[in-house]
C-alpha atoms as a PDB file:
ATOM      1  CA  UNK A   1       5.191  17.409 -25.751  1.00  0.00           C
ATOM      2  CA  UNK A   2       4.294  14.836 -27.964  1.00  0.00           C
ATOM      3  CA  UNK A   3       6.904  12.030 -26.410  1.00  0.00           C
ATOM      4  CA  UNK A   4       5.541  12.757 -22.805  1.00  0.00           C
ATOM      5  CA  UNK A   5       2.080  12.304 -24.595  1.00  0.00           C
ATOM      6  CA  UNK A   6       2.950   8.989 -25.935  1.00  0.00           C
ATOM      7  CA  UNK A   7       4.726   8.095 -22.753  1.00  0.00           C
ATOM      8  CA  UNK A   8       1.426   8.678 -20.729  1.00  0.00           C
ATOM      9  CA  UNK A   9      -1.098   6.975 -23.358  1.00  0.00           C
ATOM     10  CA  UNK A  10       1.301   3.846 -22.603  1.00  0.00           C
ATOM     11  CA  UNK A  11       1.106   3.940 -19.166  1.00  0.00           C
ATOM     12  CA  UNK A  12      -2.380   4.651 -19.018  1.00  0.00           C
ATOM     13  CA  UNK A  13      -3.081   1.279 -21.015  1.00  0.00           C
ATOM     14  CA  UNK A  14      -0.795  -0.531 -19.026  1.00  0.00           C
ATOM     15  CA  UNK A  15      -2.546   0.620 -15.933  1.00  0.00           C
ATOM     16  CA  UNK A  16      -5.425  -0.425 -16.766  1.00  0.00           C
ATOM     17  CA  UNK A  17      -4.476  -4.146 -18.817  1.00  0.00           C
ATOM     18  CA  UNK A  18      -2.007  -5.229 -16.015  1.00  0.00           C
ATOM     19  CA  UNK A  19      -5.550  -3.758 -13.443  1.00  0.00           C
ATOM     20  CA  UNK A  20      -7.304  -6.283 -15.329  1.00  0.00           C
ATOM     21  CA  UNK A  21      -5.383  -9.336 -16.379  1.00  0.00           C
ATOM     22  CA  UNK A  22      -2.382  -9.269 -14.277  1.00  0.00           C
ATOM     23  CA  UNK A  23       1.383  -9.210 -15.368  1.00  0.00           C
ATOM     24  CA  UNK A  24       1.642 -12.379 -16.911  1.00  0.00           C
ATOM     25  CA  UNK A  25      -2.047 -11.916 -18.518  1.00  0.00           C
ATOM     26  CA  UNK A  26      -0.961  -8.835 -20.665  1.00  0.00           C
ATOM     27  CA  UNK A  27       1.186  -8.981 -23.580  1.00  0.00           C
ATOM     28  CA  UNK A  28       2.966  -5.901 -24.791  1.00  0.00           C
ATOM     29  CA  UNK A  29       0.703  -6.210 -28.037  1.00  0.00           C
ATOM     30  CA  UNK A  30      -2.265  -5.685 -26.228  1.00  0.00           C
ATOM     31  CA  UNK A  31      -0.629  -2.411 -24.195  1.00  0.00           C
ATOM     32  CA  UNK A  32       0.186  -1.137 -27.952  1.00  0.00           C
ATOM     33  CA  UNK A  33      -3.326  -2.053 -29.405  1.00  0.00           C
ATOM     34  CA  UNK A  34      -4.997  -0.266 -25.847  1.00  0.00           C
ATOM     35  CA  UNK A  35      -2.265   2.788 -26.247  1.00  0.00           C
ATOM     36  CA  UNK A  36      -2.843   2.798 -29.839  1.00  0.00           C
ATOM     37  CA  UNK A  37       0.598   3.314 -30.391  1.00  0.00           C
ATOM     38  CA  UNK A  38       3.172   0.958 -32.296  1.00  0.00           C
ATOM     39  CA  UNK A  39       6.003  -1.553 -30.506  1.00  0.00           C
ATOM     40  CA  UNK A  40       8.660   0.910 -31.006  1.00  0.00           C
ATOM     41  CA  UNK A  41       7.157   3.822 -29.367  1.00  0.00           C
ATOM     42  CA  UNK A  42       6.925   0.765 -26.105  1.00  0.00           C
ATOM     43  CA  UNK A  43      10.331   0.029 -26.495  1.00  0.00           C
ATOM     44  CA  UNK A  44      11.700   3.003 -26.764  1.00  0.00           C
ATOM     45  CA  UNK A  45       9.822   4.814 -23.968  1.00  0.00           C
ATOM     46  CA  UNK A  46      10.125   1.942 -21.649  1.00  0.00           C
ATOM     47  CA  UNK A  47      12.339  -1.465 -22.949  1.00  0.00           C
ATOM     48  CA  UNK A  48      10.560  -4.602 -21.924  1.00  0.00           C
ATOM     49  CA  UNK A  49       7.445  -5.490 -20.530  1.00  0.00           C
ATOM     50  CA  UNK A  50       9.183  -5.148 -17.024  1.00  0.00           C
ATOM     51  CA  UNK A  51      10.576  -2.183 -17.300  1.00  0.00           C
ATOM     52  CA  UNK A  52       6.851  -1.060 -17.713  1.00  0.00           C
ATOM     53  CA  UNK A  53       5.626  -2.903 -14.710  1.00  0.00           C
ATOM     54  CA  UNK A  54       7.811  -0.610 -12.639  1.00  0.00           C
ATOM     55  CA  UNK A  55       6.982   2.713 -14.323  1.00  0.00           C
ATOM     56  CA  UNK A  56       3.506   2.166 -13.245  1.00  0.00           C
ATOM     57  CA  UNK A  57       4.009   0.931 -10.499  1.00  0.00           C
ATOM     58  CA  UNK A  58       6.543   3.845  -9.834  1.00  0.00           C
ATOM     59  CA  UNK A  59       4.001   6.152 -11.297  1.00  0.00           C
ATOM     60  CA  UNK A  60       1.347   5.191  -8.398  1.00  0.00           C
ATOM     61  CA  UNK A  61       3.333   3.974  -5.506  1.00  0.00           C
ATOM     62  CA  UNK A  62       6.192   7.131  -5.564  1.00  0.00           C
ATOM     63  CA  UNK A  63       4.141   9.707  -5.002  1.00  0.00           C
ATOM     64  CA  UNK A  64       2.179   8.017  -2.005  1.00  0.00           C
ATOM     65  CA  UNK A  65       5.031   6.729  -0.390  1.00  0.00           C
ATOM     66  CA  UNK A  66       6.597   9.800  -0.214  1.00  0.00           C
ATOM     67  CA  UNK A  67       4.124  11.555   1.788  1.00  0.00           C
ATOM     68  CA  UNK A  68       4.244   8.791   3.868  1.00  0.00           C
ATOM     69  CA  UNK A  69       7.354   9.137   4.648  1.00  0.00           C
ATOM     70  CA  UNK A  70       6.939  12.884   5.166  1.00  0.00           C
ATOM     71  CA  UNK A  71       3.748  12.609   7.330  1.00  0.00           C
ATOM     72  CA  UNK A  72       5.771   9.781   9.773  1.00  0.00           C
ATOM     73  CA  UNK A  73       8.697  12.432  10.132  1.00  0.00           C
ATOM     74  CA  UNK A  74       6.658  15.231  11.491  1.00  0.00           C
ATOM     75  CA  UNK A  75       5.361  12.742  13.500  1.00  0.00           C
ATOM     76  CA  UNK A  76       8.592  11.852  14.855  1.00  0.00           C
ATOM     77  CA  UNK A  77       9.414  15.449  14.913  1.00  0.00           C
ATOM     78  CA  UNK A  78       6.693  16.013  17.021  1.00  0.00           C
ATOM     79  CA  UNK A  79       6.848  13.500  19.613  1.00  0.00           C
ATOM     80  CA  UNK A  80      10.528  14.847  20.532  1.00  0.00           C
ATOM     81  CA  UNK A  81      12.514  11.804  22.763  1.00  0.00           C
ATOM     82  CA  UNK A  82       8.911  10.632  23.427  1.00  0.00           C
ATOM     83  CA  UNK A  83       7.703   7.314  21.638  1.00  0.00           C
ATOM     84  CA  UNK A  84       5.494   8.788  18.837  1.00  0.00           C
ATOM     85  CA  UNK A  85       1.840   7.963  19.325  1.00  0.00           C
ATOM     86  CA  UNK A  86       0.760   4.635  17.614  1.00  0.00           C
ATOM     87  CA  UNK A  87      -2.585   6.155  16.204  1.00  0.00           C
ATOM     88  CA  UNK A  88      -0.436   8.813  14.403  1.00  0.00           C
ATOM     89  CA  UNK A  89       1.752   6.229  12.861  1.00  0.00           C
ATOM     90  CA  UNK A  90      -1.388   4.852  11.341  1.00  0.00           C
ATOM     91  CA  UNK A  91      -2.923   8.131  10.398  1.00  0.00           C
ATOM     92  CA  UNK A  92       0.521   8.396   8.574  1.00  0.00           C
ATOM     93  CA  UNK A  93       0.308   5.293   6.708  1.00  0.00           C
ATOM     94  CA  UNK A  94      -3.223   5.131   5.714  1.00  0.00           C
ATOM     95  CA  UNK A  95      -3.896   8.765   4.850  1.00  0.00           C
ATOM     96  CA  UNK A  96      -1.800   9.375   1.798  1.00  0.00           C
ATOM     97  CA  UNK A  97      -3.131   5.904  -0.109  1.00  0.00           C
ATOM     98  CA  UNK A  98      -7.053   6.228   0.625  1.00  0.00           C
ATOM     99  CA  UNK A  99      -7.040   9.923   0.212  1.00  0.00           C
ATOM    100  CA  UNK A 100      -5.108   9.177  -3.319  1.00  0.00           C
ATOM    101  CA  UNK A 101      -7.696   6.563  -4.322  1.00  0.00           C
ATOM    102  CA  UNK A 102     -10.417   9.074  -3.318  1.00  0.00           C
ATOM    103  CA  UNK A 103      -9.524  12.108  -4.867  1.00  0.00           C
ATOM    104  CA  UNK A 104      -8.086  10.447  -8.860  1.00  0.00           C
ATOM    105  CA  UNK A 105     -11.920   9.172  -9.208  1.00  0.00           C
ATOM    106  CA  UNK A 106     -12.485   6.678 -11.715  1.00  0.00           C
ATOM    107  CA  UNK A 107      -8.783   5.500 -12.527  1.00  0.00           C
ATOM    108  CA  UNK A 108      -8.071   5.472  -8.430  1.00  0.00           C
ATOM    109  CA  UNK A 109     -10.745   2.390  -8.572  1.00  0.00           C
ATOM    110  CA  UNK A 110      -8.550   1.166 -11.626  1.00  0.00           C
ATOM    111  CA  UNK A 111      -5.412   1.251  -9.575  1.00  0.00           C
ATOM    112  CA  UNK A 112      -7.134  -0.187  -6.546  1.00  0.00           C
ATOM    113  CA  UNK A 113      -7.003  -3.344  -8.905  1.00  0.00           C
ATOM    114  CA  UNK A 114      -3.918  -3.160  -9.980  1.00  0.00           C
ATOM    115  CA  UNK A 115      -2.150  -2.648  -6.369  1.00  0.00           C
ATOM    116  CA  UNK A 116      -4.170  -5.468  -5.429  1.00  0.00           C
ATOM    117  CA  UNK A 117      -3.244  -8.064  -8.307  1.00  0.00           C
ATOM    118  CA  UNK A 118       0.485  -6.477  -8.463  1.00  0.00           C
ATOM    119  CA  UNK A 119       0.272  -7.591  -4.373  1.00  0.00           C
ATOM    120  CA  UNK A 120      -1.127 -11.367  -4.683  1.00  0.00           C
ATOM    121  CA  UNK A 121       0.170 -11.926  -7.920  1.00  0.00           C
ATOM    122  CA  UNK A 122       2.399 -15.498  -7.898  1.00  0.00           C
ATOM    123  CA  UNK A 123       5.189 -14.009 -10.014  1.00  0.00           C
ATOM    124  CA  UNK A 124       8.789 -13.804  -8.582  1.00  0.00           C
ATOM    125  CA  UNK A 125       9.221 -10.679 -10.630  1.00  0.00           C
ATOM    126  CA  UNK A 126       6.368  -8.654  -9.672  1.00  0.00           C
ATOM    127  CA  UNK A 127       6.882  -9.659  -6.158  1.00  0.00           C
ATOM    128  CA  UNK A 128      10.569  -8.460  -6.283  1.00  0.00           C
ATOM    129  CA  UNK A 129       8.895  -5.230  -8.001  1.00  0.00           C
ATOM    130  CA  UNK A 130       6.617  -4.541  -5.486  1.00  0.00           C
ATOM    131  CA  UNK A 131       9.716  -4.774  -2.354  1.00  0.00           C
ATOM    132  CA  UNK A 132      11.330  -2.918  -4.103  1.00  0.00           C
ATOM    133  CA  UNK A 133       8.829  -0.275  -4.302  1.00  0.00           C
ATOM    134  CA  UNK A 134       7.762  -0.857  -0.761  1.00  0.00           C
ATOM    135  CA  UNK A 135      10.639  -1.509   1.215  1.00  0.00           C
ATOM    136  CA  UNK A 136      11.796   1.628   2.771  1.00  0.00           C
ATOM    137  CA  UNK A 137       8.445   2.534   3.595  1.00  0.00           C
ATOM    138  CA  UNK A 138       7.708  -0.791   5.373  1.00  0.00           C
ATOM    139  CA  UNK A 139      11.336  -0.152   7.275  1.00  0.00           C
ATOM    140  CA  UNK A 140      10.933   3.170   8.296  1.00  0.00           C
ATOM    141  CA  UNK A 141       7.178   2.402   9.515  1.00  0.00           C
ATOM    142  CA  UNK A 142       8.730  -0.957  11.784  1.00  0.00           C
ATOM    143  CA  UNK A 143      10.969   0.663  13.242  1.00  0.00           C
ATOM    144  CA  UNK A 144       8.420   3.587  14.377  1.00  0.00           C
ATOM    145  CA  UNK A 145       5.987   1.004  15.573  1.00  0.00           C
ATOM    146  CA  UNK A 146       9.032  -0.381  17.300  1.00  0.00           C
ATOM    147  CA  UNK A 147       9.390   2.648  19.409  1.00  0.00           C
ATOM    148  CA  UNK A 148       6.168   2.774  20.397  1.00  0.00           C
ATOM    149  CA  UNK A 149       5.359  -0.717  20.999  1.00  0.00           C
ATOM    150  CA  UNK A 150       8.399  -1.534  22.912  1.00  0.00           C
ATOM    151  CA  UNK A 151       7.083  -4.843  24.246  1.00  0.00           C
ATOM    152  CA  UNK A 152       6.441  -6.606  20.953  1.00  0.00           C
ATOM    153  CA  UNK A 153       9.599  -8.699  19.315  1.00  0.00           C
ATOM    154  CA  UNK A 154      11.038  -7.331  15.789  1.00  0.00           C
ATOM    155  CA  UNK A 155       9.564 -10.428  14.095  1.00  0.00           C
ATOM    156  CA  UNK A 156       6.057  -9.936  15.364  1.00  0.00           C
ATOM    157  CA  UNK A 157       6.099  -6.166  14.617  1.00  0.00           C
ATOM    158  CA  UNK A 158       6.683  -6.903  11.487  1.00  0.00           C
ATOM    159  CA  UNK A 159       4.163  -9.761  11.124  1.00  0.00           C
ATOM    160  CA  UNK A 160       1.395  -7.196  12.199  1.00  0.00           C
ATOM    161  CA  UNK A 161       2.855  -4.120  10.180  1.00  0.00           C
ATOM    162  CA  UNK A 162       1.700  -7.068   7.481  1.00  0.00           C
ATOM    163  CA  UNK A 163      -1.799  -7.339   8.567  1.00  0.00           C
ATOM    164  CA  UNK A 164      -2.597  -3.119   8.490  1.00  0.00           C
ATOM    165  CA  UNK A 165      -0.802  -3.510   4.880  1.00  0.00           C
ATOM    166  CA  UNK A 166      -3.374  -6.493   4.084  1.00  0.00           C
ATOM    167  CA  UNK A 167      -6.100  -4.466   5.759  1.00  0.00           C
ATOM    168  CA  UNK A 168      -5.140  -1.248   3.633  1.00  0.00           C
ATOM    169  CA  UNK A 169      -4.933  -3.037   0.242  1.00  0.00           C
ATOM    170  CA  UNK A 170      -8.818  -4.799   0.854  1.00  0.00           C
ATOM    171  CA  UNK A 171     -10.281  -1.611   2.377  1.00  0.00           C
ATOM    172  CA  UNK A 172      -8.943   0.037  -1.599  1.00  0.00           C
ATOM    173  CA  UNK A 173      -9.900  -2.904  -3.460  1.00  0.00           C
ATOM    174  CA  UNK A 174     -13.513  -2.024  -1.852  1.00  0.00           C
ATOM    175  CA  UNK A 175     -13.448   1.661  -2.695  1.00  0.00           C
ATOM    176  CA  UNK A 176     -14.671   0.922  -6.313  1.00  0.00           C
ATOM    177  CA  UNK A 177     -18.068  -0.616  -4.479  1.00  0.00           C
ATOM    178  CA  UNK A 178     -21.200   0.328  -3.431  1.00  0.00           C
ATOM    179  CA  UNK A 179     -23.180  -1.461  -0.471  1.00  0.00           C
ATOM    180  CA  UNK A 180     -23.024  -0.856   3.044  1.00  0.00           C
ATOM    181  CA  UNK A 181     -20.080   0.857   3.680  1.00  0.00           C
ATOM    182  CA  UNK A 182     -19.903   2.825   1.043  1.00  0.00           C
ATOM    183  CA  UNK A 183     -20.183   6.076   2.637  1.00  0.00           C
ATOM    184  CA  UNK A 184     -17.322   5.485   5.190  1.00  0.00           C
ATOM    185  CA  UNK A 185     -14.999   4.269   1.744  1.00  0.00           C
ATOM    186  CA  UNK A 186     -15.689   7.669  -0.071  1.00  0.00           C
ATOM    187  CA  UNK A 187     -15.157   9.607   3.599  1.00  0.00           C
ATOM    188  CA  UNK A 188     -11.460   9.206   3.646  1.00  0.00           C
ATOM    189  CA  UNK A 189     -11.524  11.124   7.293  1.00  0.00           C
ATOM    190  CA  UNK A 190     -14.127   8.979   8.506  1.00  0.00           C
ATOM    191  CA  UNK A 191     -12.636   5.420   6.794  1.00  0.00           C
ATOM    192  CA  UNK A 192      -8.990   6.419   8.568  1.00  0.00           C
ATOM    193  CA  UNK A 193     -10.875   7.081  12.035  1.00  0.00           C
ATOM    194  CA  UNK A 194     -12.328   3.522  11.793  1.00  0.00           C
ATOM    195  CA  UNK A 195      -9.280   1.657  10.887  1.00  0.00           C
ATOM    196  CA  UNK A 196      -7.126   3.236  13.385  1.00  0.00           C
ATOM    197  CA  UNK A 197      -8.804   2.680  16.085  1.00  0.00           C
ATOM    198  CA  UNK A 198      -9.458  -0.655  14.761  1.00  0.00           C
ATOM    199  CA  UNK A 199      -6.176  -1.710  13.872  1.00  0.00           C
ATOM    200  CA  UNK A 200      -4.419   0.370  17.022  1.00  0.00           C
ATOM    201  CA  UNK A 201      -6.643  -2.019  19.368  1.00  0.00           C
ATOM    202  CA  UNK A 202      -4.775  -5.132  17.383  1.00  0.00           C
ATOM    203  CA  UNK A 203      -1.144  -3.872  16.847  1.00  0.00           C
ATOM    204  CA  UNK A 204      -1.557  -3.099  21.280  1.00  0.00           C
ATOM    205  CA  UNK A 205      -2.798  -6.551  22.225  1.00  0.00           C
ATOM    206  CA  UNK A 206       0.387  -8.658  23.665  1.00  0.00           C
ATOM    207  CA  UNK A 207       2.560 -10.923  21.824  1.00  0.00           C
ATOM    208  CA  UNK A 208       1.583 -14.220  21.579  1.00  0.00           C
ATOM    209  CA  UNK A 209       4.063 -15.378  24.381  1.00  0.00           C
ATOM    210  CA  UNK A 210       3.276 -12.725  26.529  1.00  0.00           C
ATOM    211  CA  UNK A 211      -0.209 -14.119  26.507  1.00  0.00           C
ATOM    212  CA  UNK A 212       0.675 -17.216  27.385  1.00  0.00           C
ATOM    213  CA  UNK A 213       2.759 -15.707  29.965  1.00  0.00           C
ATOM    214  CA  UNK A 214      -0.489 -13.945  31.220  1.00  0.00           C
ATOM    215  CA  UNK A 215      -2.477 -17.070  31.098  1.00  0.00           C
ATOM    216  CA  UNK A 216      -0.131 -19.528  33.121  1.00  0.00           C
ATOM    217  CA  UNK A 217       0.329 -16.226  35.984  1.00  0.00           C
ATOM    218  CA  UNK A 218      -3.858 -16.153  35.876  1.00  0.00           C
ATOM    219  CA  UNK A 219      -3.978 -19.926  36.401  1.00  0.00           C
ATOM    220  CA  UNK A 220      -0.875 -19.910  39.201  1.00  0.00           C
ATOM    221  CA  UNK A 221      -2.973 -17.166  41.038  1.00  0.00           C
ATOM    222  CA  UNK A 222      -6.381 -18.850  41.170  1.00  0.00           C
END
């Protein structure tokens, strides 16, 4: 269909403009000069510049969140009234967005980029783009790291949930490079193995007042 056409060659330049120069760096004229395609056919298949944002970002993030979402429920599923195992969890999370990256080639570097600027990007309304986008996934995987870390607070569950999200968005800015671990970033099997037993190790350790908790009982006992 010619529309959908049009619709795609849009979102392929925007992809790709907002991957290189961020939100606030790309103008709608240089979507329509990259798209080859005139300011109407923009506004009519998408409105503003924003409304764009969030079709690509919906066009990337949708489809990886939702077998996220899927993969975490069979885990659930699975574990029955048990707690469900923390390295699952992970497996859950990481799998769908490395194996994604892997398998769309060329442009998966491309979006790489743009996750990664649409992430750090100082801009109130990407940032309130990307929640959006984000936020039931980050919910849903809390509250399962919640039942399987029982002695770490809400606040510092989510502080760490943070630091595997950091960890996930540098390990797919990387996957565009070559150099010493480029093997493991093209292996999405072996890459996953790494990180969760990596980032399992971290999300265990004990909260930073239990530590201090540990420390003072240590010291009282020698």
């Amino acid at each position: 269909m010619p529309g959908a056409d049009t619709r795609e060659k849009i979102l392929d330049a925007a992809e790709r403009l907002f991957s290189a120069h961020g939100f606030a760096g790309t103008s709608l004229r240089a979507v329509i000069r990259k798209a080859e395609v005139n300011l109407a056919a923009v506004h009519y298949h998408f409105g503003t510049k924003e409304d764009l944002l969030r079709a690509v970002l919906e066009r990337v993030v949708v489809p990886v969140n939702q077998e996220r979402l899927e993969r975490l429920g069979e885990v659930e599923a699975g574990s029955g009234e048990d707690p469900p195992p923390l390295e699952a969890i992970l497996e859950a999370y990481l799998t769908p967005g490395l194996r994604s990256i892997h398998d769309l080639g060329e442009r998966g570097v491309i979006i790489t980029r743009f996750l990664g600027r649409s992430y750090t990007e100082p801009n109130e309304l990407v940032q309130a783009l990307v929640r959006d986008q984000f936020g039931e996934v980050g919910q849903r995987f809390t509250e399962a790291l919640g039942y399987a870390l029982p002695h770490l607070p809400e606040g510092e569950l989510h502080r760490r949930f943070m630091l595997v999200v950091g960890v996930m968005t540098y390990i797919q800015a990387d996957a565009g490079r070559t150099g010493e671990y480029a093997e493991d970033l093209f292996d999405v099997d072996r890459m996953v193995g790494h990180l969760v037993v990596f980032l399992a190790a971290g999300l265990r350790a004990p909260a930073p007042a239990l530590r201090q908790q540990v420390r003072e009982k240590e010291g009282a006992s020698s």
